[in-house]
C-alpha atoms as a PDB file:
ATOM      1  CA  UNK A   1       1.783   5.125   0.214  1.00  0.00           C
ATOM      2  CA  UNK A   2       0.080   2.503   1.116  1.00  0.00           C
ATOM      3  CA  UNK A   3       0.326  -1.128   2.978  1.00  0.00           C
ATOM      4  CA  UNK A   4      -0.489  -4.673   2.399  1.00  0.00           C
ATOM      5  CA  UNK A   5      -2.921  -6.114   4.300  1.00  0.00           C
ATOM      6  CA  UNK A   6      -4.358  -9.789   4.014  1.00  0.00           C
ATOM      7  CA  UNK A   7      -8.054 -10.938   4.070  1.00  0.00           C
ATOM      8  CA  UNK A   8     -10.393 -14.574   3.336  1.00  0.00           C
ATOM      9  CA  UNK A   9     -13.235 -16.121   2.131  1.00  0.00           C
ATOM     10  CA  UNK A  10     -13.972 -19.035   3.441  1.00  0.00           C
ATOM     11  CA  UNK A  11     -16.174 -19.130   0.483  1.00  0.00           C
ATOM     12  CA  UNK A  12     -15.395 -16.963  -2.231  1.00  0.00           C
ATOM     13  CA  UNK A  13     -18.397 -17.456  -4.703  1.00  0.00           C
ATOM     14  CA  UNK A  14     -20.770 -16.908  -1.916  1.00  0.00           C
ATOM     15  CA  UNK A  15     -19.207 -13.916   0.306  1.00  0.00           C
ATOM     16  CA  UNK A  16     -16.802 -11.375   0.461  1.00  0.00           C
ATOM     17  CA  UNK A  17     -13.379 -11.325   2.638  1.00  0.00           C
ATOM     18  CA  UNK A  18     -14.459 -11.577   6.315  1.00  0.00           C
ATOM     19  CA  UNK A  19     -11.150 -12.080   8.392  1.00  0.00           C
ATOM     20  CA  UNK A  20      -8.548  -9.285   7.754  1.00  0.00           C
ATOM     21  CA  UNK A  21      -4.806  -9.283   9.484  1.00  0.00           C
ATOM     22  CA  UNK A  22      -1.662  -7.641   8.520  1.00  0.00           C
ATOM     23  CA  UNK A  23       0.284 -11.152   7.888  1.00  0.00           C
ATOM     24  CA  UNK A  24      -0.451 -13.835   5.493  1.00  0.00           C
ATOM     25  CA  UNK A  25       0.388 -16.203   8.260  1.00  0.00           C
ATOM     26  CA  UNK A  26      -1.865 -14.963  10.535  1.00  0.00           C
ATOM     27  CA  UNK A  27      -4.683 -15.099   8.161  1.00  0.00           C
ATOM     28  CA  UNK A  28      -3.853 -18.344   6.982  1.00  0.00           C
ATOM     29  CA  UNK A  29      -4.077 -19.798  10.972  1.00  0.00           C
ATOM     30  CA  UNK A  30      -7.148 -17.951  11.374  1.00  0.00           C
ATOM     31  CA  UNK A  31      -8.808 -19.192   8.146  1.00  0.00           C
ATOM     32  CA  UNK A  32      -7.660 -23.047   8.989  1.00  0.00           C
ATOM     33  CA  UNK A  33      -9.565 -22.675  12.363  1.00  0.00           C
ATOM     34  CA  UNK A  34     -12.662 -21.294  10.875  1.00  0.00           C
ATOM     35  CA  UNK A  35     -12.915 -23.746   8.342  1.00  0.00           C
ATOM     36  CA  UNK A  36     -12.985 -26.512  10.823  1.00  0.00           C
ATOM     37  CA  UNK A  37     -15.195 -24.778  12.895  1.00  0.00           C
ATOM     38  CA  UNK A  38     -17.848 -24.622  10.207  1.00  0.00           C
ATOM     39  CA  UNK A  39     -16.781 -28.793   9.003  1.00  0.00           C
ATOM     40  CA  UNK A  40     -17.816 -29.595  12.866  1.00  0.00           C
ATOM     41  CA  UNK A  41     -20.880 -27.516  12.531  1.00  0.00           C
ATOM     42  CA  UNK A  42     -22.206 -28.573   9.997  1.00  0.00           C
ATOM     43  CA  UNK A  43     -20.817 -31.687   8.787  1.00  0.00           C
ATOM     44  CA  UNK A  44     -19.712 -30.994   5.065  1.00  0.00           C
ATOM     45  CA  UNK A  45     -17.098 -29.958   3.691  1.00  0.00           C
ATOM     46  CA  UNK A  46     -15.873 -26.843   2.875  1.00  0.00           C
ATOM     47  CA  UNK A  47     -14.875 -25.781  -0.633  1.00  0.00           C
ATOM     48  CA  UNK A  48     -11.565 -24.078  -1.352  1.00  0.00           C
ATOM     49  CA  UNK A  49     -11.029 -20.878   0.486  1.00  0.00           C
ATOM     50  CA  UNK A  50      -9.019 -17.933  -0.957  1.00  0.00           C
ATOM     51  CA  UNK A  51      -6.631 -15.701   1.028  1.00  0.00           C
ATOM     52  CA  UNK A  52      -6.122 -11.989  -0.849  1.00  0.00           C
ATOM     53  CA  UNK A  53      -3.702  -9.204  -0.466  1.00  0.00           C
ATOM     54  CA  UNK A  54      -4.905  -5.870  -0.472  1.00  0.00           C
ATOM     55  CA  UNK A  55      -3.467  -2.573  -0.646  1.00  0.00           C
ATOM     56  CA  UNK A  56      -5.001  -0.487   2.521  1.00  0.00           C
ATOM     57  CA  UNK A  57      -4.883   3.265   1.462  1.00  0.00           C
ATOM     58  CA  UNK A  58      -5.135   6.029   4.609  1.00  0.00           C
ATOM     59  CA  UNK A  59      -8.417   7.661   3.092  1.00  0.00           C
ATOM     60  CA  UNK A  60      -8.430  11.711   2.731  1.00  0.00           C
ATOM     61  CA  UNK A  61     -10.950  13.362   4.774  1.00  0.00           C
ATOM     62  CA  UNK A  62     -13.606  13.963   1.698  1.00  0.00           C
ATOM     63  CA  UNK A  63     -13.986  10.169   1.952  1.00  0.00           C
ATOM     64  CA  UNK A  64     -14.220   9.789   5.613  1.00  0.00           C
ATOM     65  CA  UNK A  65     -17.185  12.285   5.241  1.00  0.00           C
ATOM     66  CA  UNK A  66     -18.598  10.159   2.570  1.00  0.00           C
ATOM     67  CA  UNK A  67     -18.424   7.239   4.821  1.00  0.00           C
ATOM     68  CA  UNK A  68     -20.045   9.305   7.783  1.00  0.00           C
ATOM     69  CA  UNK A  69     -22.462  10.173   4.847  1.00  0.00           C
ATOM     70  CA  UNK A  70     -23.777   6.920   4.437  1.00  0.00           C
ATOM     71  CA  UNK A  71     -22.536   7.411   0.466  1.00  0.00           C
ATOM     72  CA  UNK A  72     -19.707   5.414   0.602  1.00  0.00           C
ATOM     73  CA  UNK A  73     -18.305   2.576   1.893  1.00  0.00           C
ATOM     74  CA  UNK A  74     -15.051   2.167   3.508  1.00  0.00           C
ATOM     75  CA  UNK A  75     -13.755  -0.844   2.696  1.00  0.00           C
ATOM     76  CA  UNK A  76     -14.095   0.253  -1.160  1.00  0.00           C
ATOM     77  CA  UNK A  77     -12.253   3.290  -0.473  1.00  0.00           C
ATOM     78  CA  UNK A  78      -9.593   2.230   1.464  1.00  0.00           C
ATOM     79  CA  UNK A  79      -8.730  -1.252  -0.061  1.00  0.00           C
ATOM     80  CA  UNK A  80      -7.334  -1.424  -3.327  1.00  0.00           C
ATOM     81  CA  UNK A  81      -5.839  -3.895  -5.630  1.00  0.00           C
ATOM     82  CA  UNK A  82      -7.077  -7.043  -4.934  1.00  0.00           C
ATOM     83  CA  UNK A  83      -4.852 -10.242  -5.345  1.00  0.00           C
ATOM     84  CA  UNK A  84      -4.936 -13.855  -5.036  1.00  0.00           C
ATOM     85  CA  UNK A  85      -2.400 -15.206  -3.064  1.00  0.00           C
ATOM     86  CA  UNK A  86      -2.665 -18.414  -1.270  1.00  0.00           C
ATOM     87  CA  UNK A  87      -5.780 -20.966  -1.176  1.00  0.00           C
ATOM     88  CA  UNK A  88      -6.619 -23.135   1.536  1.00  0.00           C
ATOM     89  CA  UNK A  89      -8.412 -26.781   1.363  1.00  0.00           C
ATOM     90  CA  UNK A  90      -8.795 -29.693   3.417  1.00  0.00           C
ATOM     91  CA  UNK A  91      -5.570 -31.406   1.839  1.00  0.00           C
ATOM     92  CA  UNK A  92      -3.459 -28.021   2.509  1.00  0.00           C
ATOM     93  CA  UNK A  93      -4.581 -27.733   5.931  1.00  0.00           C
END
């Protein structure tokens, strides 16, 4: 059984989730202060982030060897079920 765990893009056609926390809250707050670290920065603004729930899976220990293997990575083994679930702009800050 697994867990929900919550992750963002600040920009989600460009990169993959980069924060990670185990409340939607707490991602959110951390996403908002990114955001208007990178608006100071570099003085544009920032298009619409995404915030994502994941399920985070305990991985067996043939995939942990993987990892150590260099044949896998972790974060596609362990995170699973990718959703949408909140997006962040300038107006919703």
């Amino acid at each position: 059984m697994g867990i929900t765990v919550y992750a963002y893009a600040v920009e989600p056609a460009a990169s993959t989730a980069t924060g990670f926390g185990n409340s939607i809250e707490g991602v959110a707050a951390e996403l908002r202060k990114v955001r208007a670290e990178i608006a100071l920065e570099d003085g544009y603004e920032v298009p619409i982030s995404e915030i994502y729930a994941f399920d985070l899976h305990r991985p067996d220990i043939d995939q942990i060897l993987a990892v150590l293997s260099g044949d896998a990575d972790l974060r596609d083994l362990i995170l699973k079920n990718k959703r949408l679930v909140m997006t962040i702009s300038d107006e919703s800050a």
